[in-house]
N, C-alpha and C. Protein backbone atom coordinates (compact mmCIF):
# COMPACT_ATOMS: atom_id res chain seq x y z
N UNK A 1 -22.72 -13.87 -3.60
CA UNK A 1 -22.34 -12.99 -2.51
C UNK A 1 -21.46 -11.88 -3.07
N UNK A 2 -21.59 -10.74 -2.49
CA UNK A 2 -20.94 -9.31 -2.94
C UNK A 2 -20.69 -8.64 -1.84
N UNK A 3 -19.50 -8.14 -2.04
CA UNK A 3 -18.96 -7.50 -0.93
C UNK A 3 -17.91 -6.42 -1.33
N UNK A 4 -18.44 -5.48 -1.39
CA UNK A 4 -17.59 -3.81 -1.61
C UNK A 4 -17.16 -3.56 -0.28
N UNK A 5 -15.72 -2.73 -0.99
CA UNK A 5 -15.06 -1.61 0.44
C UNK A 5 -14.97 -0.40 -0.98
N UNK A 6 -14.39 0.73 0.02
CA UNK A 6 -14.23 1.49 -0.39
C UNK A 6 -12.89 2.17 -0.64
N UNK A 7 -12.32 2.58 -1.48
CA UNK A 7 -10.97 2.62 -1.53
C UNK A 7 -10.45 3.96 -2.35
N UNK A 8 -10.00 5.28 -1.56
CA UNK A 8 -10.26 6.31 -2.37
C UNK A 8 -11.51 6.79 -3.28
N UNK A 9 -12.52 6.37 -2.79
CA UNK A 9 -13.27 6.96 -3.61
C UNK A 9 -13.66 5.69 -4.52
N UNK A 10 -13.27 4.38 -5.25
CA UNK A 10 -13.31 4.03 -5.92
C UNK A 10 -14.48 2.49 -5.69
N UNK A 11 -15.08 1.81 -6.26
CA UNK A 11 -15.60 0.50 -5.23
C UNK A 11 -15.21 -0.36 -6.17
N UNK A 12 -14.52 -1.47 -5.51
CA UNK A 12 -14.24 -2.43 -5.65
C UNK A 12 -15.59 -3.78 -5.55
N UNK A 13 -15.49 -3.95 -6.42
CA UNK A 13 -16.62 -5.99 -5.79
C UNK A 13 -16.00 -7.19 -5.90
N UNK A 14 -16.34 -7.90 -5.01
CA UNK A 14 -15.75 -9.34 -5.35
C UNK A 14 -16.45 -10.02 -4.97
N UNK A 15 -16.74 -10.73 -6.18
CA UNK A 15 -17.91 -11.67 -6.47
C UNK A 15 -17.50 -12.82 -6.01
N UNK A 16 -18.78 -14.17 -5.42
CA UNK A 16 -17.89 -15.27 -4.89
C UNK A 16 -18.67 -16.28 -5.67
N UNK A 17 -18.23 -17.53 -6.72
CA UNK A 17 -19.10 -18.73 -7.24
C UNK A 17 -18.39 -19.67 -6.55
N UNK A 18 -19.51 -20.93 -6.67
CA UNK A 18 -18.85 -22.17 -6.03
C UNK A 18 -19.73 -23.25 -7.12
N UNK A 19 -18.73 -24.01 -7.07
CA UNK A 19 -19.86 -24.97 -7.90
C UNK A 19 -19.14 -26.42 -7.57
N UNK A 20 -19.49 -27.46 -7.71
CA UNK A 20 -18.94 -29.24 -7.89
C UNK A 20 -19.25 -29.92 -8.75
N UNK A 21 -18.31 -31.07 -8.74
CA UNK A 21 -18.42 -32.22 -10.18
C UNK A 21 -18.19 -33.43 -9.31
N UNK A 22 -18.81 -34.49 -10.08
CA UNK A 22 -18.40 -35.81 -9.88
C UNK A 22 -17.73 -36.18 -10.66
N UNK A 23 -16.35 -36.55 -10.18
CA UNK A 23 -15.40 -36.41 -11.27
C UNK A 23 -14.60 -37.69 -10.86
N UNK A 24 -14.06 -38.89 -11.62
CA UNK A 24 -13.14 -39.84 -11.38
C UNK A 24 -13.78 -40.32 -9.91
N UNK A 25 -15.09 -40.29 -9.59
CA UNK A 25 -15.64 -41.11 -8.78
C UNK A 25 -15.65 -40.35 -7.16
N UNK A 26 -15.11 -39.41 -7.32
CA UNK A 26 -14.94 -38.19 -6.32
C UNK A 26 -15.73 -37.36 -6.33
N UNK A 27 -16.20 -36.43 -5.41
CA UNK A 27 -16.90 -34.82 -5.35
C UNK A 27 -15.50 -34.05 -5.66
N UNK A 28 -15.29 -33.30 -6.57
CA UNK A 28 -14.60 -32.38 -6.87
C UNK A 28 -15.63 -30.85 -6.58
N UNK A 29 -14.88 -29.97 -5.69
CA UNK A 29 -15.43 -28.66 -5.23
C UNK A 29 -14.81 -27.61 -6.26
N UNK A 30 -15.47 -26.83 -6.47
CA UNK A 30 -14.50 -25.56 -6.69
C UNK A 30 -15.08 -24.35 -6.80
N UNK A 31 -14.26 -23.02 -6.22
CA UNK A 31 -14.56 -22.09 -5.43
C UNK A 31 -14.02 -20.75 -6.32
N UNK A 32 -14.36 -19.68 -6.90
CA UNK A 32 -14.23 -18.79 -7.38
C UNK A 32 -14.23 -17.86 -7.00
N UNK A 33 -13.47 -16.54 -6.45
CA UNK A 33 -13.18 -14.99 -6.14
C UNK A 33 -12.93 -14.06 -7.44
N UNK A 34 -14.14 -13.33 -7.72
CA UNK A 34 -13.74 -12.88 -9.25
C UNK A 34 -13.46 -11.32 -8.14
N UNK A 35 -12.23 -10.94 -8.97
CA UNK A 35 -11.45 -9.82 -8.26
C UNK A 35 -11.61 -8.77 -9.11
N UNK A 36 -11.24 -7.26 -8.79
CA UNK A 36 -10.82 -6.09 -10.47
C UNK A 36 -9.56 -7.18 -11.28
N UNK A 37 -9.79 -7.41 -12.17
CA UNK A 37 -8.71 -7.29 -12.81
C UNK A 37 -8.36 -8.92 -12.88
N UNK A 38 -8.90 -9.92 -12.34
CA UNK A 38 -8.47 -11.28 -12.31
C UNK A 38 -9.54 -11.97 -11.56
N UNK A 39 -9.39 -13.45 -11.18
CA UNK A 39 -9.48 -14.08 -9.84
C UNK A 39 -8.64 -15.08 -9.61
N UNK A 40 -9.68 -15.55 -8.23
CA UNK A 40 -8.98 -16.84 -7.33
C UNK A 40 -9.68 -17.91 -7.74
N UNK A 41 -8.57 -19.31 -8.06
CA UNK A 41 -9.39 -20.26 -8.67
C UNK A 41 -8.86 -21.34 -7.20
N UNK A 42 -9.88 -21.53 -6.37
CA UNK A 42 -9.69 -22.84 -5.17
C UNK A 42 -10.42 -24.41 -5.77
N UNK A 43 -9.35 -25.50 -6.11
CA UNK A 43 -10.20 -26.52 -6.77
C UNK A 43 -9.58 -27.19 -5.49
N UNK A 44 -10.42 -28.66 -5.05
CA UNK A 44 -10.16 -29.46 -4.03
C UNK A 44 -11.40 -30.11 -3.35
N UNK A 45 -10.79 -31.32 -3.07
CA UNK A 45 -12.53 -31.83 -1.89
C UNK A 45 -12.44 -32.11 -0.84
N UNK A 46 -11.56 -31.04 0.14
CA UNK A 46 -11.64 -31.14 1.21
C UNK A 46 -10.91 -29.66 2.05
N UNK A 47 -11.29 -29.01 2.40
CA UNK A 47 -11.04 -27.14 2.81
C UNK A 47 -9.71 -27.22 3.30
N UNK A 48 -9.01 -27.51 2.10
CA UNK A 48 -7.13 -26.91 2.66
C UNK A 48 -7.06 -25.67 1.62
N UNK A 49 -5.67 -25.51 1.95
CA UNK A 49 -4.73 -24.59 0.74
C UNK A 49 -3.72 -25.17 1.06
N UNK A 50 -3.05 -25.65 0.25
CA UNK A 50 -1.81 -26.24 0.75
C UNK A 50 -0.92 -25.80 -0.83
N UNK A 51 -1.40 -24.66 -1.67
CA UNK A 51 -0.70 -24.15 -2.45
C UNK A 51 -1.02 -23.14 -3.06
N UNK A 52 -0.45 -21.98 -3.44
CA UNK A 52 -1.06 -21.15 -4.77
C UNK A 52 -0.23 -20.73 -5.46
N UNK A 53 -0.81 -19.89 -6.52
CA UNK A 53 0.28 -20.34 -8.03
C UNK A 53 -0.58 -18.83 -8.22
N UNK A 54 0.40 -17.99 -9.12
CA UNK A 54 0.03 -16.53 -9.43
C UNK A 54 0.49 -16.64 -10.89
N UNK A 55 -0.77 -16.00 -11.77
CA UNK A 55 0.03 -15.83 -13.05
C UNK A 55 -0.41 -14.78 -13.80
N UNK A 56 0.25 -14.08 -14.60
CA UNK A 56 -0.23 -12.91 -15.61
C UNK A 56 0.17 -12.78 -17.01
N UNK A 57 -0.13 -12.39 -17.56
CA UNK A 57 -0.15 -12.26 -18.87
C UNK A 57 1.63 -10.83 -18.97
N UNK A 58 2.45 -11.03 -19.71
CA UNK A 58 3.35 -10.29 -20.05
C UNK A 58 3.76 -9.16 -21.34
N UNK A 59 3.93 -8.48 -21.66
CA UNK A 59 4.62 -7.75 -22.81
C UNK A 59 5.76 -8.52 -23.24
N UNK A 60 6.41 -9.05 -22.19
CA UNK A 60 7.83 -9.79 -23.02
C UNK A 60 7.80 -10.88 -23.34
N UNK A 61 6.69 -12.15 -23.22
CA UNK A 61 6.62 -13.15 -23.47
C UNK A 61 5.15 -13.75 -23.68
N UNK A 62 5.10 -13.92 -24.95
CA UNK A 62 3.62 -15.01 -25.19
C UNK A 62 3.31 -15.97 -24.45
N UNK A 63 3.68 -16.61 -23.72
CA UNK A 63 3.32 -17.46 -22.27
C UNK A 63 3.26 -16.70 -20.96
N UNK A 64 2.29 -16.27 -20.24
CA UNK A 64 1.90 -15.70 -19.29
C UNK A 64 3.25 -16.15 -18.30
N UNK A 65 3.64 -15.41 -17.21
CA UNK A 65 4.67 -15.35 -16.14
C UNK A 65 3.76 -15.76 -15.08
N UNK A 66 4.47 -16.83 -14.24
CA UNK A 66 3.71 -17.94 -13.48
C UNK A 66 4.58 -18.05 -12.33
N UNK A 67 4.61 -17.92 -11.03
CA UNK A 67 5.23 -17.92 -9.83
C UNK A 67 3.90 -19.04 -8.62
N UNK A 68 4.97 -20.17 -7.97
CA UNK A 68 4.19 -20.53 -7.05
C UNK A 68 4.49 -19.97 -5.76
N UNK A 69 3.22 -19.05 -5.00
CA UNK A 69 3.82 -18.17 -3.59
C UNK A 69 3.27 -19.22 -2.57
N UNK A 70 3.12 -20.25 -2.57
CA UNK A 70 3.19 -21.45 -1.09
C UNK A 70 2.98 -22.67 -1.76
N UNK A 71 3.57 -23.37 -1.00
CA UNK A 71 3.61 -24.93 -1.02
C UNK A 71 4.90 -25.57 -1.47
N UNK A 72 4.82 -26.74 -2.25
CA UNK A 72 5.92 -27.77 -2.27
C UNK A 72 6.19 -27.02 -4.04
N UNK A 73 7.37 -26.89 -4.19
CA UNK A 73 8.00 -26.72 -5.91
C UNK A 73 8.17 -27.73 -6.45
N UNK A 74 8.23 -28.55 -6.28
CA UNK A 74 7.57 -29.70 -7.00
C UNK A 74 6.22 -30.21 -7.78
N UNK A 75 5.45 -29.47 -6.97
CA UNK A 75 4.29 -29.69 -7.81
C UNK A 75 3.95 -28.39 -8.66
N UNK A 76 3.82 -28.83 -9.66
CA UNK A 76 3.72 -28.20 -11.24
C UNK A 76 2.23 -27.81 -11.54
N UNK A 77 1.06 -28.31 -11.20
CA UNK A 77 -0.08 -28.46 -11.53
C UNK A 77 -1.09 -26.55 -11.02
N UNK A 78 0.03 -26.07 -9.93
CA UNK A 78 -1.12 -24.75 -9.40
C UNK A 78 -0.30 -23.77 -10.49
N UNK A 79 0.81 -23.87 -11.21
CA UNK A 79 1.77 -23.12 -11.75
C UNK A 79 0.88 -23.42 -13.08
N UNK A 80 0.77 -24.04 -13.74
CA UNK A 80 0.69 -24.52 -15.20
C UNK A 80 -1.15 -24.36 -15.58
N UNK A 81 -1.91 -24.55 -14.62
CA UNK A 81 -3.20 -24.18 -14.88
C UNK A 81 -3.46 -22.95 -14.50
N UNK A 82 -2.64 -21.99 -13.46
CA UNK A 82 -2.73 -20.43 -13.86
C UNK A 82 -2.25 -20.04 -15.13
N UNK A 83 -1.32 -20.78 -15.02
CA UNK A 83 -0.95 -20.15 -16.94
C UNK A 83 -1.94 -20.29 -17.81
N UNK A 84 -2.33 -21.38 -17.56
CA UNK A 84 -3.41 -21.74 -18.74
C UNK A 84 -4.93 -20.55 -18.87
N UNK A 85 -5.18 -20.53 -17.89
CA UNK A 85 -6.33 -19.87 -17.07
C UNK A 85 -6.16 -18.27 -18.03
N UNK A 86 -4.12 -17.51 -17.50
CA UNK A 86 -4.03 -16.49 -17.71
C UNK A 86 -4.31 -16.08 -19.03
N UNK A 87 -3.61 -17.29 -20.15
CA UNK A 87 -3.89 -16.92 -21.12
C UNK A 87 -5.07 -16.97 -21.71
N UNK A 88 -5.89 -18.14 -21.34
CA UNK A 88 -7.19 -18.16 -21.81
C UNK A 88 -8.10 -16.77 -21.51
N UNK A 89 -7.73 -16.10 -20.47
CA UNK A 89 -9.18 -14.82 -19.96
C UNK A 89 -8.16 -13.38 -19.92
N UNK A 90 -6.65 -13.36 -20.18
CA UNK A 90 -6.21 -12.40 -20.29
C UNK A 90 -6.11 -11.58 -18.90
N UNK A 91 -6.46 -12.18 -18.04
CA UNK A 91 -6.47 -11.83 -16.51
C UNK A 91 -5.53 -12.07 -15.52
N UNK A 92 -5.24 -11.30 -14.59
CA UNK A 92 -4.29 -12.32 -13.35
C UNK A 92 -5.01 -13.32 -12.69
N UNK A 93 -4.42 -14.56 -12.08
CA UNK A 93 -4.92 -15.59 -11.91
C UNK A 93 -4.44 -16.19 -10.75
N UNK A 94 -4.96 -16.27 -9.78
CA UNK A 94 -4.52 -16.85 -8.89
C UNK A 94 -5.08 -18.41 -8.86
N UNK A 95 -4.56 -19.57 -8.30
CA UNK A 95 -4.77 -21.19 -8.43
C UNK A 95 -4.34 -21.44 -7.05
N UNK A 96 -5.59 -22.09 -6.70
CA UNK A 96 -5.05 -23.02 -5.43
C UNK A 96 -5.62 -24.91 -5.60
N UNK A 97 -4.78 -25.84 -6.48
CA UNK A 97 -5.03 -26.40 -6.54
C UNK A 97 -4.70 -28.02 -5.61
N UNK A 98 -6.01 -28.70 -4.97
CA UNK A 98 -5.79 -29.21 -3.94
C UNK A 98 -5.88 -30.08 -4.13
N UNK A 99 -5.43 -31.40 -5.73
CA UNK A 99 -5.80 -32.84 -5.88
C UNK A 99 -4.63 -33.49 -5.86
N UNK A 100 -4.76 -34.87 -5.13
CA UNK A 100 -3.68 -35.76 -6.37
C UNK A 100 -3.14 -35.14 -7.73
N UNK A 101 -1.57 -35.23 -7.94
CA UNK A 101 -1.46 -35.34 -9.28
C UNK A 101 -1.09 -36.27 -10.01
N UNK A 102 -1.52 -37.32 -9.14
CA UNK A 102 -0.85 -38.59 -9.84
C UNK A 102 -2.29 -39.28 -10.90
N UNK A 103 -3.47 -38.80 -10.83
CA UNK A 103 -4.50 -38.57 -11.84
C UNK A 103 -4.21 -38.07 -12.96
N UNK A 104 -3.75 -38.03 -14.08
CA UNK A 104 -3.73 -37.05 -15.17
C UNK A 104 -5.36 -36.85 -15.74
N UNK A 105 -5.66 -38.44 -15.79
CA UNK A 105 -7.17 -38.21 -16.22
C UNK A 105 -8.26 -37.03 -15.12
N UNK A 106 -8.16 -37.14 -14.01
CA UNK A 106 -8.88 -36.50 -13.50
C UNK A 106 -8.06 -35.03 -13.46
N UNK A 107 -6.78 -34.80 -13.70
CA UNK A 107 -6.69 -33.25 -13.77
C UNK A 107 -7.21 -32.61 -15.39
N UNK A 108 -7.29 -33.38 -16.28
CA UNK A 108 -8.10 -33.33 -17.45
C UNK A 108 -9.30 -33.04 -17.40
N UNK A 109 -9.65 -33.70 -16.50
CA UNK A 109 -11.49 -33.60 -16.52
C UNK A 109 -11.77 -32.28 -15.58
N UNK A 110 -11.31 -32.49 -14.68
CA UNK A 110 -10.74 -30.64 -13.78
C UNK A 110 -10.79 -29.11 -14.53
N UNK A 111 -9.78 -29.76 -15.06
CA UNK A 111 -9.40 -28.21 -16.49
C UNK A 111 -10.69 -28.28 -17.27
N UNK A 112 -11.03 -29.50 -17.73
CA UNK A 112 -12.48 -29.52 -18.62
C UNK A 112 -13.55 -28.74 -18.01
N UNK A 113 -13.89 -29.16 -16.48
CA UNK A 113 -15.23 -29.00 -15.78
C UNK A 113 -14.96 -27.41 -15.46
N UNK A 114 -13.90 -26.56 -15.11
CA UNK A 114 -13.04 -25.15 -15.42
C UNK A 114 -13.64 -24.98 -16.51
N UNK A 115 -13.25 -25.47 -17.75
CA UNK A 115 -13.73 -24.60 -19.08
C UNK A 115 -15.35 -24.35 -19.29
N UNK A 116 -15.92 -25.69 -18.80
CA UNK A 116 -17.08 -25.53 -19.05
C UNK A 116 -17.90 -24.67 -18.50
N UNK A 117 -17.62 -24.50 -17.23
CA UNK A 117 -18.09 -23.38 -15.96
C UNK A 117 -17.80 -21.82 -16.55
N UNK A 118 -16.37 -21.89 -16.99
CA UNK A 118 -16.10 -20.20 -17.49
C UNK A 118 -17.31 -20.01 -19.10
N UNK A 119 -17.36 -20.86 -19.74
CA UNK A 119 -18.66 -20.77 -21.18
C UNK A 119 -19.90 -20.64 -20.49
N UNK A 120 -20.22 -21.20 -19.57
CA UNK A 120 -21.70 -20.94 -19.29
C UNK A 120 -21.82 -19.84 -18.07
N UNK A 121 -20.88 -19.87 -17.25
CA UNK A 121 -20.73 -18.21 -16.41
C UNK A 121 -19.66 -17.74 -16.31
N UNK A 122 -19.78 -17.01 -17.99
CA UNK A 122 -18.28 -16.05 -17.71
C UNK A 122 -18.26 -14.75 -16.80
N UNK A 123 -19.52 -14.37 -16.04
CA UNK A 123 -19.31 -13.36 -15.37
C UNK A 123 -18.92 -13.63 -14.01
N UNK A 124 -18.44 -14.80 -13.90
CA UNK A 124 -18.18 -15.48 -12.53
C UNK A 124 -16.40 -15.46 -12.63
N UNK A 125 -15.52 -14.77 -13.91
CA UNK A 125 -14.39 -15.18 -13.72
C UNK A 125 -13.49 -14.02 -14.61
């Protein structure tokens, strides 16, 4: 799906992927907004947001700058895989991640089934 506006003169697209895994015995969903300049990464198996996590790449620091703008500060997981994300594609990154984190194995396999998706459609991110 594609969907332009127009903005001074300029067009914008934003592309939308979706794809799932069977993962730790679950349907794991996940939902992609490739934006100018970044996207939106929605992982979860069941249609909330109950967080997002913003991150970018910096001049002053080799670890991308990572802010969570909703949810609980406690959870570490929408903060730390935008980072990861940022530095891996050099992009801004938005994360809305919607699992248990009391899985490590399945946030492993998460980030994995992420990597594998960005190698075989990097034009999706």
């Amino acid at each position: 799906m594609n969907v332009a506006e127009c903005d001074r003169g300029a067009l914008h697209t934003i592309t939308v992927h979706d794809f799932s895994a069977r993962l730790s015995e679950q349907v794991i969903h996940f939902h992609v907004m490739r934006l100018d300049g970044g996207f939106l990464l929605w992982v979860g198996t069941s249609p909330t947001l109950s967080n997002l996590a913003v991150s970018m790449n910096s001049k002053f620091d080799a670890m991308p700058i990572s802010m969570l703008l909703m949810g609980d500060q406690s959870e570490t997981a929408p903060n730390a895989l935008a980072q990861r994300l940022a530095k891996k594609t050099k992009k801004q990154v938005f994360v809305s991640y919607n699992l248990p984190v009391v899985n490590s194995n399945l946030a492993l396999q998460v980030e994995s089934r992420i990597k594998t998706e960005m190698e075989n459609h990097p034009e999706h991110f």
